[in-house]
Protein backbone atom coordinates (compact mmCIF):
# COMPACT_ATOMS: atom_id res chain seq x y z
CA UNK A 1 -38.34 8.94 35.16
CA UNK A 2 -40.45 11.29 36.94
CA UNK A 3 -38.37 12.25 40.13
CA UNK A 4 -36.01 13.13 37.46
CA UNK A 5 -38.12 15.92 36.60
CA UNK A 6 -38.74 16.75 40.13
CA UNK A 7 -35.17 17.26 40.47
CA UNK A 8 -34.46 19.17 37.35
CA UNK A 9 -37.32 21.22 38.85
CA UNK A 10 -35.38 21.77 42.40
CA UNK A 11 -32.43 22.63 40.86
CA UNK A 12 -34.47 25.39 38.12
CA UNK A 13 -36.10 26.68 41.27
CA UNK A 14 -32.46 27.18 42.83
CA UNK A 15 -30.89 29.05 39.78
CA UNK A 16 -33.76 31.21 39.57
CA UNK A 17 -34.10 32.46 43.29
CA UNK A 18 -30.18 33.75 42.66
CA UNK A 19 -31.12 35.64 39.85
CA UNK A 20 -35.17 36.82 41.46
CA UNK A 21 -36.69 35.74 44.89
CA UNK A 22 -39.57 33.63 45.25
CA UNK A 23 -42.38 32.49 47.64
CA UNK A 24 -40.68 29.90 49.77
CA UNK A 25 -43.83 27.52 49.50
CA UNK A 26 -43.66 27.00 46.19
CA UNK A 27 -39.98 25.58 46.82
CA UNK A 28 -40.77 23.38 49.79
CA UNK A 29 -44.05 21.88 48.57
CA UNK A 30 -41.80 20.94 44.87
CA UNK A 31 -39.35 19.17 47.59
CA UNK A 32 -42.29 17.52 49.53
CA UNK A 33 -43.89 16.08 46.54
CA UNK A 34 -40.42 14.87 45.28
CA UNK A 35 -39.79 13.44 48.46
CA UNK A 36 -43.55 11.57 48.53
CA UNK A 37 -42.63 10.39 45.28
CA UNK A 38 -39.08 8.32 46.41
CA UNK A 39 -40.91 7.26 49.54
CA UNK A 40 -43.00 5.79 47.26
């Protein structure tokens, strides 16, 4: 249930860099803990 999260939290992240940018890191270390967590 938790990389369900993860990916609601990808997809919030998206929506909200069209409307404001943000800090790219933020982004990519979301994705790299979502992908630890299906490696997993």
């Amino acid at each position: 249930m938790a990389h369900f999260s993860a990916m609601g939290a990808i997809l919030a992240e998206r929506r909200s860099r069209n409307m404001f940018p943000r800090p790219l890191h933020i982004a990519s270390s979301i994705h790299e803990s979502d992908d630890a967590n299906l490696a997993e």
